[in-house]
PDB file of N, CA and C in Angstrom:
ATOM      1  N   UNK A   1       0.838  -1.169   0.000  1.00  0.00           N
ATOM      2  CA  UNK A   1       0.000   0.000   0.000  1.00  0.00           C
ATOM      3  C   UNK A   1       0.893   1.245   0.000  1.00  0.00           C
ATOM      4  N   UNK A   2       0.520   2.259  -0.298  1.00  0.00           N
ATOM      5  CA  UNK A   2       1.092   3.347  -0.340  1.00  0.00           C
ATOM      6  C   UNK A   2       0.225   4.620  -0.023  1.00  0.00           C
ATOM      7  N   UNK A   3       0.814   5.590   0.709  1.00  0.00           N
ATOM      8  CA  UNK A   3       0.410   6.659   1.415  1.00  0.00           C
ATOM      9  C   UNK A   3       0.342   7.630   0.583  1.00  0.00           C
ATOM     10  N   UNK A   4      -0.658   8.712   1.260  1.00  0.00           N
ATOM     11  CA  UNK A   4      -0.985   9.912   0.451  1.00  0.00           C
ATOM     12  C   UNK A   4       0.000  10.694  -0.618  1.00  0.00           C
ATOM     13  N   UNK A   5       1.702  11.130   0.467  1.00  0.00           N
ATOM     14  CA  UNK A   5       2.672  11.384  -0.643  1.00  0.00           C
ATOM     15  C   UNK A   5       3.180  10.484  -0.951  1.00  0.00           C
ATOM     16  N   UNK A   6       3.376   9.496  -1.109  1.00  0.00           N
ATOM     17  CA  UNK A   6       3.840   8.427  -1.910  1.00  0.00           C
ATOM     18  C   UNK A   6       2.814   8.834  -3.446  1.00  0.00           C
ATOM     19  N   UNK A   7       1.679   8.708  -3.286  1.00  0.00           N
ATOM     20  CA  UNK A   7       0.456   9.094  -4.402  1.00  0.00           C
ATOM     21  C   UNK A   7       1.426  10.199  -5.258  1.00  0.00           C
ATOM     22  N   UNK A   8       0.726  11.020  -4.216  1.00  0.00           N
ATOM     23  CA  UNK A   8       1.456  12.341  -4.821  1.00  0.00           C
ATOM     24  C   UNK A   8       3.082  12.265  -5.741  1.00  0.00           C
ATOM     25  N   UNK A   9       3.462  12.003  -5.417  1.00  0.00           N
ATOM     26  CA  UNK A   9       4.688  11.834  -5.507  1.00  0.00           C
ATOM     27  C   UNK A   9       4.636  11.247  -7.163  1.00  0.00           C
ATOM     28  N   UNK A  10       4.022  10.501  -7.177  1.00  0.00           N
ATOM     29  CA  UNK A  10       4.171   9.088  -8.199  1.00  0.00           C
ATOM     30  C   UNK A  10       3.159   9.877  -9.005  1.00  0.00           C
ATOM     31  N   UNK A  11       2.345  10.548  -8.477  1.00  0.00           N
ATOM     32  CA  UNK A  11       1.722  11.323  -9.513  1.00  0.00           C
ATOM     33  C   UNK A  11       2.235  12.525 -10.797  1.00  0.00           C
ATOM     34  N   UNK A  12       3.088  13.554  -9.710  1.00  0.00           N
ATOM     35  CA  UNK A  12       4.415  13.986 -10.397  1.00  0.00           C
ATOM     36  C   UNK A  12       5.158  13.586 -11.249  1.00  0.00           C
ATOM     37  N   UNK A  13       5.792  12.620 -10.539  1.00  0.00           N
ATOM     38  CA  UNK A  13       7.009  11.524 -11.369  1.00  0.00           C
ATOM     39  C   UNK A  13       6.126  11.281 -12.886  1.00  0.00           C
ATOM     40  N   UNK A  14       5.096  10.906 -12.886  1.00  0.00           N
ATOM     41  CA  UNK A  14       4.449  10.373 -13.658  1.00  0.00           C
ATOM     42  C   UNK A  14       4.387  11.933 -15.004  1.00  0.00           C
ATOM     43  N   UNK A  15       3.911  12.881 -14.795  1.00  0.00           N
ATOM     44  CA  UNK A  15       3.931  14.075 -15.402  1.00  0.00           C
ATOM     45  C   UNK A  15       5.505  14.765 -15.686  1.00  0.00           C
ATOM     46  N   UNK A  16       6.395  14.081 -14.974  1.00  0.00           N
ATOM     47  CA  UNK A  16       7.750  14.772 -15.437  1.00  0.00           C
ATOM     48  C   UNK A  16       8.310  13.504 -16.397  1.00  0.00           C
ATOM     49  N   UNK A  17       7.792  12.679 -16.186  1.00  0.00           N
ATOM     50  CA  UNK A  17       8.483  11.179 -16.812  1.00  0.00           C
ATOM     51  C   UNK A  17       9.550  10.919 -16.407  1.00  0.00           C
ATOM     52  N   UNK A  18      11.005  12.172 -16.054  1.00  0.00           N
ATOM     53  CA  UNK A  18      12.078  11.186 -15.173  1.00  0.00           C
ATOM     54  C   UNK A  18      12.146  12.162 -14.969  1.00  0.00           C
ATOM     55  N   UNK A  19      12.980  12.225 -13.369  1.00  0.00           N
ATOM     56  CA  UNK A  19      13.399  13.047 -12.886  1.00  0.00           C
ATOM     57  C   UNK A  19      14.412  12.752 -11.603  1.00  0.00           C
ATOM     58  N   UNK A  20      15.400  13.705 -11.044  1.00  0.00           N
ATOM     59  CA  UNK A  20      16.171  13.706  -9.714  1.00  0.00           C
ATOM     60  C   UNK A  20      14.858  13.886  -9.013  1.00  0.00           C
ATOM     61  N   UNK A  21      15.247  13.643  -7.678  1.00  0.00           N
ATOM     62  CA  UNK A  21      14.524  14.099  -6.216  1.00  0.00           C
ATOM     63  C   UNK A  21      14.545  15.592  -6.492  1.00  0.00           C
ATOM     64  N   UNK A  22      15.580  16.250  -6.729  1.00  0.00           N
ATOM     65  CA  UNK A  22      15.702  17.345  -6.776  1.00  0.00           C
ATOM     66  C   UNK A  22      14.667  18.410  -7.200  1.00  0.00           C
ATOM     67  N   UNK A  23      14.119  17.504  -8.495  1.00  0.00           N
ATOM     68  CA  UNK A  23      13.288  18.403  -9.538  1.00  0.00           C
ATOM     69  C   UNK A  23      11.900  18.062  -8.750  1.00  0.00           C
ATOM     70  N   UNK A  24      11.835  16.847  -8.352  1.00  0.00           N
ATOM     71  CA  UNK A  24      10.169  16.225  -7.370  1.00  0.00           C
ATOM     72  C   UNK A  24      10.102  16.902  -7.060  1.00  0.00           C
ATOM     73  N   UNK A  25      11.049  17.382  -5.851  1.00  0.00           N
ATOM     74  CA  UNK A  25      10.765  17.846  -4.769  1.00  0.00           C
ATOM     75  C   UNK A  25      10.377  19.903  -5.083  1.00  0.00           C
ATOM     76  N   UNK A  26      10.697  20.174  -6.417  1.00  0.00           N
ATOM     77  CA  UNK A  26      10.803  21.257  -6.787  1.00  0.00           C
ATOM     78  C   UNK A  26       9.134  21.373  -7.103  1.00  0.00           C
ATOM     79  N   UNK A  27       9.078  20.328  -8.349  1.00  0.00           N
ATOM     80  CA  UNK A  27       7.251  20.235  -8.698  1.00  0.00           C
ATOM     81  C   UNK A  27       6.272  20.434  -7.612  1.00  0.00           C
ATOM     82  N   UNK A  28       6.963  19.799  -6.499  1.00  0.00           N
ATOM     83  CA  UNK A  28       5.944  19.573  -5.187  1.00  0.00           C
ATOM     84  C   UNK A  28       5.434  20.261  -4.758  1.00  0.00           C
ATOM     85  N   UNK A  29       6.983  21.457  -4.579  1.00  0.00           N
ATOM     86  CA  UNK A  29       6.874  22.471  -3.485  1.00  0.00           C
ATOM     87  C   UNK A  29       5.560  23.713  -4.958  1.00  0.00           C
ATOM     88  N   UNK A  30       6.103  23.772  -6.642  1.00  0.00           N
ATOM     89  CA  UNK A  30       5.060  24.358  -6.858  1.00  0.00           C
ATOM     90  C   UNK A  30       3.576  24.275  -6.961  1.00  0.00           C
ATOM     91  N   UNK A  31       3.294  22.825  -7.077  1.00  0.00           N
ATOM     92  CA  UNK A  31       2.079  22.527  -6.776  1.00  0.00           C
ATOM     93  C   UNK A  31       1.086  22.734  -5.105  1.00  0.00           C
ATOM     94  N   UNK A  32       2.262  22.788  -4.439  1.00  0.00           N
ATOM     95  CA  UNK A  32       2.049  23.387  -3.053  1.00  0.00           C
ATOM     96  C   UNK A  32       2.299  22.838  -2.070  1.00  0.00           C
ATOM     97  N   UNK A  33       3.063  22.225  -2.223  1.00  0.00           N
ATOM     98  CA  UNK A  33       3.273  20.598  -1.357  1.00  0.00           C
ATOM     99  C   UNK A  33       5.144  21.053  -0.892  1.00  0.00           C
ATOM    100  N   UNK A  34       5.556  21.843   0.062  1.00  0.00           N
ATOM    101  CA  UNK A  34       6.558  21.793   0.449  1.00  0.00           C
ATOM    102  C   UNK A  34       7.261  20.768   1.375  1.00  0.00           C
ATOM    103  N   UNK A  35       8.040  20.421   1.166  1.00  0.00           N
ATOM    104  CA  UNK A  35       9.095  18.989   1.687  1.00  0.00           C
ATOM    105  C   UNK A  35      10.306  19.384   1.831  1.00  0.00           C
ATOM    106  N   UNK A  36      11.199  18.797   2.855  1.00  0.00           N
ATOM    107  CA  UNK A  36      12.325  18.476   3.018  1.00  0.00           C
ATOM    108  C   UNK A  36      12.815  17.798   1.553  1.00  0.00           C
ATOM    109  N   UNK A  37      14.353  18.186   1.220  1.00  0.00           N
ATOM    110  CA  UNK A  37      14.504  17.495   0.319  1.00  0.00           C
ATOM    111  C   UNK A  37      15.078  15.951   0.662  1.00  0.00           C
ATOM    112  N   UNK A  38      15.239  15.337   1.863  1.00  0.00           N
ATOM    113  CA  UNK A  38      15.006  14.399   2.274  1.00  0.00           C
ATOM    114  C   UNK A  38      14.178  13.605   2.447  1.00  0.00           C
ATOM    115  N   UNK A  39      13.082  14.186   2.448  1.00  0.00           N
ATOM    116  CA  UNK A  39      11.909  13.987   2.548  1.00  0.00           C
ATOM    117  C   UNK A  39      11.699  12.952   0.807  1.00  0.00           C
ATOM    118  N   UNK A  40      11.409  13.880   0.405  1.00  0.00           N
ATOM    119  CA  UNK A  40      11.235  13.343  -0.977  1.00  0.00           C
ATOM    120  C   UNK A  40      12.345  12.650  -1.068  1.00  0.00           C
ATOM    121  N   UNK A  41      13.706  12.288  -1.315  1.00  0.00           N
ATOM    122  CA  UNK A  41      14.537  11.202  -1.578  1.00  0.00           C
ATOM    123  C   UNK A  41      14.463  10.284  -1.457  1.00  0.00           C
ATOM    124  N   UNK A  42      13.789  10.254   0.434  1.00  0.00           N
ATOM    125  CA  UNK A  42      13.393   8.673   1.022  1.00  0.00           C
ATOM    126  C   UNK A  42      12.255   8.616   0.667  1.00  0.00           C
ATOM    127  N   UNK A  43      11.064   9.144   0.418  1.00  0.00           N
ATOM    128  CA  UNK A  43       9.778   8.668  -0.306  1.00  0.00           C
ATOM    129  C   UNK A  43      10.120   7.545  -1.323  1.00  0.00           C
ATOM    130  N   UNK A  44      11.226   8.212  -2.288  1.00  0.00           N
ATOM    131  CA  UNK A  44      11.360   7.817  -4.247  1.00  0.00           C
ATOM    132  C   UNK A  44      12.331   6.807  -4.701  1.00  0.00           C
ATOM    133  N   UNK A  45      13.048   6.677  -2.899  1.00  0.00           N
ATOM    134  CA  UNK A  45      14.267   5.250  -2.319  1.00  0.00           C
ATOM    135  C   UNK A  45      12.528   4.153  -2.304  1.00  0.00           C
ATOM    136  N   UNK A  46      11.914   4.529  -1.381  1.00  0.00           N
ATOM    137  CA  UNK A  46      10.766   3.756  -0.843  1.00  0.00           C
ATOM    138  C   UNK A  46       9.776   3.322  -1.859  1.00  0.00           C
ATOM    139  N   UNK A  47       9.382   4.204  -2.774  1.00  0.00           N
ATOM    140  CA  UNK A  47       8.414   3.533  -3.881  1.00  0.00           C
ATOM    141  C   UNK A  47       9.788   2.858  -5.033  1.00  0.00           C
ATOM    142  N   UNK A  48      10.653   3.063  -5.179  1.00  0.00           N
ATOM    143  CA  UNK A  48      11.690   2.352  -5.653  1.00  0.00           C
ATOM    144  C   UNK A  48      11.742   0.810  -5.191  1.00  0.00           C
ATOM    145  N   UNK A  49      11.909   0.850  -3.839  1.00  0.00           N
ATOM    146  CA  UNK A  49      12.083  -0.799  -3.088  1.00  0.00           C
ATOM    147  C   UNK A  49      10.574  -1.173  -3.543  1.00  0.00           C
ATOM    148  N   UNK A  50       9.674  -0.763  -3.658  1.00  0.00           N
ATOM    149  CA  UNK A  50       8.103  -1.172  -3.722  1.00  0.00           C
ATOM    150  C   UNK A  50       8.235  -1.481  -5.226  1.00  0.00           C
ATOM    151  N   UNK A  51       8.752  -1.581  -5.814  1.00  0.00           N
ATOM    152  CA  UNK A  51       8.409  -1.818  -7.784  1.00  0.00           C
ATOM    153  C   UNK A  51       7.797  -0.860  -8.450  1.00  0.00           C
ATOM    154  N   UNK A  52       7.599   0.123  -7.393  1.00  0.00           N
ATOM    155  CA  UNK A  52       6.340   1.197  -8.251  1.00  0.00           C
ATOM    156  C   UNK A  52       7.552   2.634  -9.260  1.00  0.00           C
ATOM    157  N   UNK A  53       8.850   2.590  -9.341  1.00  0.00           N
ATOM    158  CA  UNK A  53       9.559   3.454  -9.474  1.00  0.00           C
ATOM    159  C   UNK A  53      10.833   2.746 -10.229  1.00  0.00           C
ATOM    160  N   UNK A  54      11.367   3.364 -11.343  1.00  0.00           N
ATOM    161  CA  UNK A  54      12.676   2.961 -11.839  1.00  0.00           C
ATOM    162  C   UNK A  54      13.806   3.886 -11.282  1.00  0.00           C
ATOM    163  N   UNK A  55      15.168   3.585 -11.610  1.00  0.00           N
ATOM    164  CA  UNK A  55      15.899   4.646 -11.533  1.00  0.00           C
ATOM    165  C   UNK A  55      17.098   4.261 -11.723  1.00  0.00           C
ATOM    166  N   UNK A  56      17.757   5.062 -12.394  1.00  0.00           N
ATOM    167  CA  UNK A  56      19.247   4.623 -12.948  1.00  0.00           C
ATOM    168  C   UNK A  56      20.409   6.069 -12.506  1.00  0.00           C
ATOM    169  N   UNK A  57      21.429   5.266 -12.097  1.00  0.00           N
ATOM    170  CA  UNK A  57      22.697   5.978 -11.527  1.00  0.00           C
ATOM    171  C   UNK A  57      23.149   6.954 -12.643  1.00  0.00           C
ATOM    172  N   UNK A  58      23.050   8.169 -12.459  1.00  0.00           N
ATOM    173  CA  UNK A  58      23.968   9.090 -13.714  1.00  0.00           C
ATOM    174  C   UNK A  58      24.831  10.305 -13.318  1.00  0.00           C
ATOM    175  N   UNK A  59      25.744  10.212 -13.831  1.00  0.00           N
ATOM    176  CA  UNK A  59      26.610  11.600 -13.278  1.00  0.00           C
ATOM    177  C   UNK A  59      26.081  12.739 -13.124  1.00  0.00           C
ATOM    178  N   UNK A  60      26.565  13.881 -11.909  1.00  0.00           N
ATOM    179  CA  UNK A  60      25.799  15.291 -12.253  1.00  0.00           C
ATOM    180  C   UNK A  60      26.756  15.860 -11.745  1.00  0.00           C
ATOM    181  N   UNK A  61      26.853  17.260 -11.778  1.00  0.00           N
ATOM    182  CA  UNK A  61      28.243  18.009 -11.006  1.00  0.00           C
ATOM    183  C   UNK A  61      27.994  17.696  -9.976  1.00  0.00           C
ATOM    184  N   UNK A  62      29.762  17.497  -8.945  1.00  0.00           N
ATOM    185  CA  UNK A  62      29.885  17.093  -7.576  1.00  0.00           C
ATOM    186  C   UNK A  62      29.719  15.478  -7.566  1.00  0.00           C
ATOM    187  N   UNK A  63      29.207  15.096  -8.468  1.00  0.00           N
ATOM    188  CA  UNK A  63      29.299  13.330  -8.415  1.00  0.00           C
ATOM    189  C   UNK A  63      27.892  12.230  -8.998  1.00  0.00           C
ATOM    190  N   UNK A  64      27.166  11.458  -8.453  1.00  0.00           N
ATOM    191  CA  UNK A  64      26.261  11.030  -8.924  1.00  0.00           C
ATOM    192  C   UNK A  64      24.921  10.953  -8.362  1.00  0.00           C
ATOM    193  N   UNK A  65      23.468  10.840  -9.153  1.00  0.00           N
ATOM    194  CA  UNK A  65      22.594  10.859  -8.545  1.00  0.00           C
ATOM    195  C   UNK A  65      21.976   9.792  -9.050  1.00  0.00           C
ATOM    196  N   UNK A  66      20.682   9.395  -8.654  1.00  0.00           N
ATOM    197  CA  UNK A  66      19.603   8.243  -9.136  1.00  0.00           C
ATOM    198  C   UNK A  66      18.467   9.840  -9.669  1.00  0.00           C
ATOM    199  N   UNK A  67      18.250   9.304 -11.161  1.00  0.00           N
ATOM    200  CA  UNK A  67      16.922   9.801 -11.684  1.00  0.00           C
ATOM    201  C   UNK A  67      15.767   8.581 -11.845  1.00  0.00           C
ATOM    202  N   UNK A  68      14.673   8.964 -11.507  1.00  0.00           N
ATOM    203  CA  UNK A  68      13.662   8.250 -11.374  1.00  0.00           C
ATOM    204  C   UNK A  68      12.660   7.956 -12.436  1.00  0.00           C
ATOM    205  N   UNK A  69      11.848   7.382 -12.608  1.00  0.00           N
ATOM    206  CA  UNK A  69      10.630   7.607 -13.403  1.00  0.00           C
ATOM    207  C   UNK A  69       9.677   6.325 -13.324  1.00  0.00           C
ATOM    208  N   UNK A  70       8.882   6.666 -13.670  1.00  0.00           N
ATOM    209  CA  UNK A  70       7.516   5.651 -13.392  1.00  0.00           C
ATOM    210  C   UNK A  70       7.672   4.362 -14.116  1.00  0.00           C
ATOM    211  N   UNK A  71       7.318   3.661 -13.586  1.00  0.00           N
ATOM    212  CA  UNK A  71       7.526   1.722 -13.657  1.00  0.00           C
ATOM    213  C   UNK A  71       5.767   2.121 -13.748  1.00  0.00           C
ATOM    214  N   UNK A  72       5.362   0.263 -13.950  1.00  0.00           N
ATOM    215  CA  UNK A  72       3.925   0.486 -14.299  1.00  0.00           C
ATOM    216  C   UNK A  72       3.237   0.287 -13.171  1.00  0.00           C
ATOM    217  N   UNK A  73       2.999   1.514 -12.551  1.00  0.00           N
ATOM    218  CA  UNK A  73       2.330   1.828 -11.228  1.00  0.00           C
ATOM    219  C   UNK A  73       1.400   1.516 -10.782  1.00  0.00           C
ATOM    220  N   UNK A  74       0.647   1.567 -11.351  1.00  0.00           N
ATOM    221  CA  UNK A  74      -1.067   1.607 -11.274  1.00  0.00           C
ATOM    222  C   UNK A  74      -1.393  -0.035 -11.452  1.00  0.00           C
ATOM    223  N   UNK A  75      -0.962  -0.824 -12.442  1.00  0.00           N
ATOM    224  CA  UNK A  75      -0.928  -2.350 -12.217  1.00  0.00           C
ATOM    225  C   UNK A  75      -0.429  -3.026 -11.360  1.00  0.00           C
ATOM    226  N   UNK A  76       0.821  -2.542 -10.550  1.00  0.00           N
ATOM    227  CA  UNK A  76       1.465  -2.832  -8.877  1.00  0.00           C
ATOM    228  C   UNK A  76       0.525  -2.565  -8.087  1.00  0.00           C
ATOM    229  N   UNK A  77       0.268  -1.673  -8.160  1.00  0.00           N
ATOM    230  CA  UNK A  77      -0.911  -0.530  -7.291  1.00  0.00           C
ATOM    231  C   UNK A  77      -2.209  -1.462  -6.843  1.00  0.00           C
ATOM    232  N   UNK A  78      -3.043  -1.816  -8.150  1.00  0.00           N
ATOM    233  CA  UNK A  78      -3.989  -2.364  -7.733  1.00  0.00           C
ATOM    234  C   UNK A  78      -3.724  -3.879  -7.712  1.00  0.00           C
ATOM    235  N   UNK A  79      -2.913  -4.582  -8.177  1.00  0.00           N
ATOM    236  CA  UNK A  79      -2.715  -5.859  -8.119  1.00  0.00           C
ATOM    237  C   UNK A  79      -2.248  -6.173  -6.358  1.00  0.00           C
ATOM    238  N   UNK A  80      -1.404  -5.250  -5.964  1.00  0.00           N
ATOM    239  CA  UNK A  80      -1.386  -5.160  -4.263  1.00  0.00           C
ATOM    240  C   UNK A  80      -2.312  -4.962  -3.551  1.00  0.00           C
ATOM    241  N   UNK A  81      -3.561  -3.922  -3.635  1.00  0.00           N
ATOM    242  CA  UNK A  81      -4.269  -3.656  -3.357  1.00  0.00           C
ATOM    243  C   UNK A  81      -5.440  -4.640  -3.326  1.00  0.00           C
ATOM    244  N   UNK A  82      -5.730  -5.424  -4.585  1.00  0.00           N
ATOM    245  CA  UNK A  82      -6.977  -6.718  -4.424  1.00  0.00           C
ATOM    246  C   UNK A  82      -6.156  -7.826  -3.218  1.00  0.00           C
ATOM    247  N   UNK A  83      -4.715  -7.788  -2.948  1.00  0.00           N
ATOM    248  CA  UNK A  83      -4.382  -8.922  -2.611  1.00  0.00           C
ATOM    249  C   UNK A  83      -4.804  -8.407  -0.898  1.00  0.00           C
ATOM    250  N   UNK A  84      -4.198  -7.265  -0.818  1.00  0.00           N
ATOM    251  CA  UNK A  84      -4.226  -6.675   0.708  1.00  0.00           C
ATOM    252  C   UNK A  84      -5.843  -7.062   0.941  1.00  0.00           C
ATOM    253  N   UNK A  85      -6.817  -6.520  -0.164  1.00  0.00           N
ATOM    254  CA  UNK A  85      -8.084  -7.067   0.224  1.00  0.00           C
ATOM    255  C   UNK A  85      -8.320  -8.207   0.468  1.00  0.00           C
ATOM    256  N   UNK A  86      -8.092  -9.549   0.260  1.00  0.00           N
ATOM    257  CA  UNK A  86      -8.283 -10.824   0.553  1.00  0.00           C
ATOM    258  C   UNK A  86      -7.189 -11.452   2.030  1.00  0.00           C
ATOM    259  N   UNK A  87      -5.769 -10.317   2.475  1.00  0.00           N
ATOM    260  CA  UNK A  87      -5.396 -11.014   3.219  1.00  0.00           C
ATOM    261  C   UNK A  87      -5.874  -9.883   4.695  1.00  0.00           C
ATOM    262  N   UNK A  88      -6.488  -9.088   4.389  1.00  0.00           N
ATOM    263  CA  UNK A  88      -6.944  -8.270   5.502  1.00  0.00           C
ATOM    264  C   UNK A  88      -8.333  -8.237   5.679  1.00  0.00           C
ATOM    265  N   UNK A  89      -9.297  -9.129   4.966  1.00  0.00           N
ATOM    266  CA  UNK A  89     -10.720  -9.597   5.039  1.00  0.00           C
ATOM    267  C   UNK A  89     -11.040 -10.987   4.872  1.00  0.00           C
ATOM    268  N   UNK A  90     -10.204 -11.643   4.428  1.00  0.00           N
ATOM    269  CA  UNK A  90     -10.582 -13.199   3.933  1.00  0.00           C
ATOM    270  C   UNK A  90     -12.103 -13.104   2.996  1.00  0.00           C
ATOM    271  N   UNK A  91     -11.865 -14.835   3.594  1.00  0.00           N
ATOM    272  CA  UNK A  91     -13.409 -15.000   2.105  1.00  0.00           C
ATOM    273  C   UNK A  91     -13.995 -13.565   1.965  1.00  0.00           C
ATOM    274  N   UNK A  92     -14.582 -12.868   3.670  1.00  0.00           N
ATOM    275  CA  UNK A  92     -15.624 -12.312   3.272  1.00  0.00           C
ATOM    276  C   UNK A  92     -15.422 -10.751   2.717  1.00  0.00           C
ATOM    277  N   UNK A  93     -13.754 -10.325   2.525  1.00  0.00           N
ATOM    278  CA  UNK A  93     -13.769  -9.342   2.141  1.00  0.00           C
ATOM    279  C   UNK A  93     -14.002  -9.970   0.356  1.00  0.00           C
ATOM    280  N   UNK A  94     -13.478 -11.367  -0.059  1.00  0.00           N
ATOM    281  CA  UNK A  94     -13.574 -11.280  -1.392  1.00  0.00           C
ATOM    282  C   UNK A  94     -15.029 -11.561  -1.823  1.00  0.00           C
ATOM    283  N   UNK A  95     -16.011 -11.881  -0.954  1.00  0.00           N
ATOM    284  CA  UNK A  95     -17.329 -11.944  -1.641  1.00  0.00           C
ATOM    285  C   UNK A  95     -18.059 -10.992  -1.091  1.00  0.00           C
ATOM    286  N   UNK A  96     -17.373  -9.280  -0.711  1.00  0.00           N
ATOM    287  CA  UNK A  96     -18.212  -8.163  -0.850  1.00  0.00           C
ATOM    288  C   UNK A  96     -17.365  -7.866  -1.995  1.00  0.00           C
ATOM    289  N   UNK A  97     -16.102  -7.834  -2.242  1.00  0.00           N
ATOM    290  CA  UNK A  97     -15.711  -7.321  -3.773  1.00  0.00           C
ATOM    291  C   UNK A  97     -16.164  -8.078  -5.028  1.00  0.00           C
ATOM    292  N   UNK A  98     -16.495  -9.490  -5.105  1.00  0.00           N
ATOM    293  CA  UNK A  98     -17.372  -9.788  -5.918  1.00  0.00           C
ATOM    294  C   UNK A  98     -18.416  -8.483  -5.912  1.00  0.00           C
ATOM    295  N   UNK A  99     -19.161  -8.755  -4.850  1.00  0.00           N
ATOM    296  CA  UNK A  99     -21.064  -8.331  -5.313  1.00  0.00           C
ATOM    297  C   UNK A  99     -20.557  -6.498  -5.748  1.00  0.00           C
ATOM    298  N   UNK A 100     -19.703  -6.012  -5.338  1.00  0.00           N
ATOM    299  CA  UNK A 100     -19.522  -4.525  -5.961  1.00  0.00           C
ATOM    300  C   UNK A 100     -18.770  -4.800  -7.037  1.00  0.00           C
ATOM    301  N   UNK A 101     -17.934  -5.453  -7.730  1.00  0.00           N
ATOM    302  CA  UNK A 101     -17.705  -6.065  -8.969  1.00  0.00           C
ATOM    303  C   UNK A 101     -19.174  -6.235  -9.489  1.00  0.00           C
ATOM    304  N   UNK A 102     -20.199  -6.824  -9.570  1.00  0.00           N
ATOM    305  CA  UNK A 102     -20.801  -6.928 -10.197  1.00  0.00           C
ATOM    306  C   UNK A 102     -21.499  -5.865 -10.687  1.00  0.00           C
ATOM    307  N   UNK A 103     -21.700  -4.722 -10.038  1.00  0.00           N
ATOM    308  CA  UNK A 103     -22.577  -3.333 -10.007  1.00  0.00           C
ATOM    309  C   UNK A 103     -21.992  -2.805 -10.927  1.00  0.00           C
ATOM    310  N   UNK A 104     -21.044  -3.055 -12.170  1.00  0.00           N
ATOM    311  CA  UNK A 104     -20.215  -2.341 -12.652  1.00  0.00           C
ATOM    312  C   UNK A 104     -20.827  -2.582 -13.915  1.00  0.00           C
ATOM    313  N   UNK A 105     -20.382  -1.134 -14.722  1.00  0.00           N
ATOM    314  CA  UNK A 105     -21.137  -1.059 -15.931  1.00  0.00           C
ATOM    315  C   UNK A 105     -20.535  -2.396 -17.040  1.00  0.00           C
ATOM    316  N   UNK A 106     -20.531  -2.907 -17.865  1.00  0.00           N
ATOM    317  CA  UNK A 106     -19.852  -3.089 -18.894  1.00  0.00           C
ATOM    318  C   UNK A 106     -18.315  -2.815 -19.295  1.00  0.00           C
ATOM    319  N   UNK A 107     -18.790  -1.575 -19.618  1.00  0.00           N
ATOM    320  CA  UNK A 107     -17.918  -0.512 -19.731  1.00  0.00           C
ATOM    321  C   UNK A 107     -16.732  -0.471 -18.610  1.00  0.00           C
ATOM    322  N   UNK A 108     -17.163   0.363 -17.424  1.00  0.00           N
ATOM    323  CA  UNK A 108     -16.128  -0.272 -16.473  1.00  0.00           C
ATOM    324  C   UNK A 108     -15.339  -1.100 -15.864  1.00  0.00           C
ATOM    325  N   UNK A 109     -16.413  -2.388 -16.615  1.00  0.00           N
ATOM    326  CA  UNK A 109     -15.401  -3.836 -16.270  1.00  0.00           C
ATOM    327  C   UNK A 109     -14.267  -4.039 -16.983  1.00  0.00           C
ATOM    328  N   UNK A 110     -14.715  -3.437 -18.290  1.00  0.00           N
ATOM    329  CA  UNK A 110     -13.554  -3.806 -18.983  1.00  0.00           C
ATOM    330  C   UNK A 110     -12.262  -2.875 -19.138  1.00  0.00           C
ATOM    331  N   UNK A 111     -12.578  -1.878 -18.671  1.00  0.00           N
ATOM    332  CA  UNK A 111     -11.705  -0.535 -18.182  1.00  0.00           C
ATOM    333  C   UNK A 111     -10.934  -1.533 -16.799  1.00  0.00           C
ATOM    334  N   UNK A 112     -11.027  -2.055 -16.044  1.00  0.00           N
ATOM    335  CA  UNK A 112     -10.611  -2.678 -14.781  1.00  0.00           C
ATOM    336  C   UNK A 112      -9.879  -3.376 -15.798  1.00  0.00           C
ATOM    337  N   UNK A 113     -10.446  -5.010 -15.917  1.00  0.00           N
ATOM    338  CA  UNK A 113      -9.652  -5.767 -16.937  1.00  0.00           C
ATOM    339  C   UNK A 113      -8.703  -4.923 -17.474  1.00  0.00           C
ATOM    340  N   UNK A 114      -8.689  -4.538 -18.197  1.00  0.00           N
ATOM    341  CA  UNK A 114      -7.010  -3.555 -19.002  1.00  0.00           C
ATOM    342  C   UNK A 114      -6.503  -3.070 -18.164  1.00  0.00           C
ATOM    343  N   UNK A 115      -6.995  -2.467 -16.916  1.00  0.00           N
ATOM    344  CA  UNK A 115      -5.554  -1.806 -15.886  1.00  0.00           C
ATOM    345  C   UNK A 115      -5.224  -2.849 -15.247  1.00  0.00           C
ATOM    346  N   UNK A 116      -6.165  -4.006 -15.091  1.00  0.00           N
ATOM    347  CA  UNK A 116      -5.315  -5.570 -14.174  1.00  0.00           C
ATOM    348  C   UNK A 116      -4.656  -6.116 -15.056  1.00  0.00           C
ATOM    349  N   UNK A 117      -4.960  -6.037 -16.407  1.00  0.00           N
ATOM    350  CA  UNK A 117      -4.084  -7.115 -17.773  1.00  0.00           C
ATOM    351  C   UNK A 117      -4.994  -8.323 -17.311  1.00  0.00           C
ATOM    352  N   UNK A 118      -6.042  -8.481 -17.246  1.00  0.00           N
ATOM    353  CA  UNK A 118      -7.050 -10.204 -16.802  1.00  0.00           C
ATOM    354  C   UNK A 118      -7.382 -10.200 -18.139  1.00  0.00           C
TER     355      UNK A 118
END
């Protein structure tokens, strides 16, 4: 699971396509979201260890940094998320997500299907 700035965060990343902490933490603060720039580093270390984040070592003046960019998030995202539902409800969390699975248009099912890949 992942927390509000973690979201945030990955939401950014996602609109810059790669970036240092540096520049995150820059987007953040203009969108309105001021942080430590530590702050944001260990967030983008943390969705990194989670699969939700790439990042490759590259030189910059003074020495090297990790630039980041979005891995396929949203399929980690919810593929963690149905599982957390079945191991933090059992059967009966998976047969209330059935019956609200079923309430779903057509349309929306198959919008789900393509962001799960089912």
């Amino acid at each position: 699971m992942i927390g509000s700035l973690e979201a945030e965060i990955l939401l950014v990343l996602k609109a810059l396509k790669r970036a240092p902490a540096r520049t995150v933490r820059t987007e953040l603060d203009r969108r309105g979201t001021t942080l430590a720039y530590t702050t944001v580093a260990t967030s983008l270390a943390r969705l990194h260890a989670k699969g939700m984040l790439r990042r490759r070592l590259e030189p910059c003046q003074g020495g090297m940094r990790f630039v980041y960019e979005s891995a396929d998030f949203e399929h980690k995202y919810l593929r963690n998320l149905l599982r957390g539902v079945v191991t933090l409800f059992g059967p009966a969390g998976v047969v209330h997500l059935n019956e609200e699975l079923a309430k779903l248009k057509p349309a929306e099912e198959r919008e789900l299907r393509r962001r799960l890949r089912l």
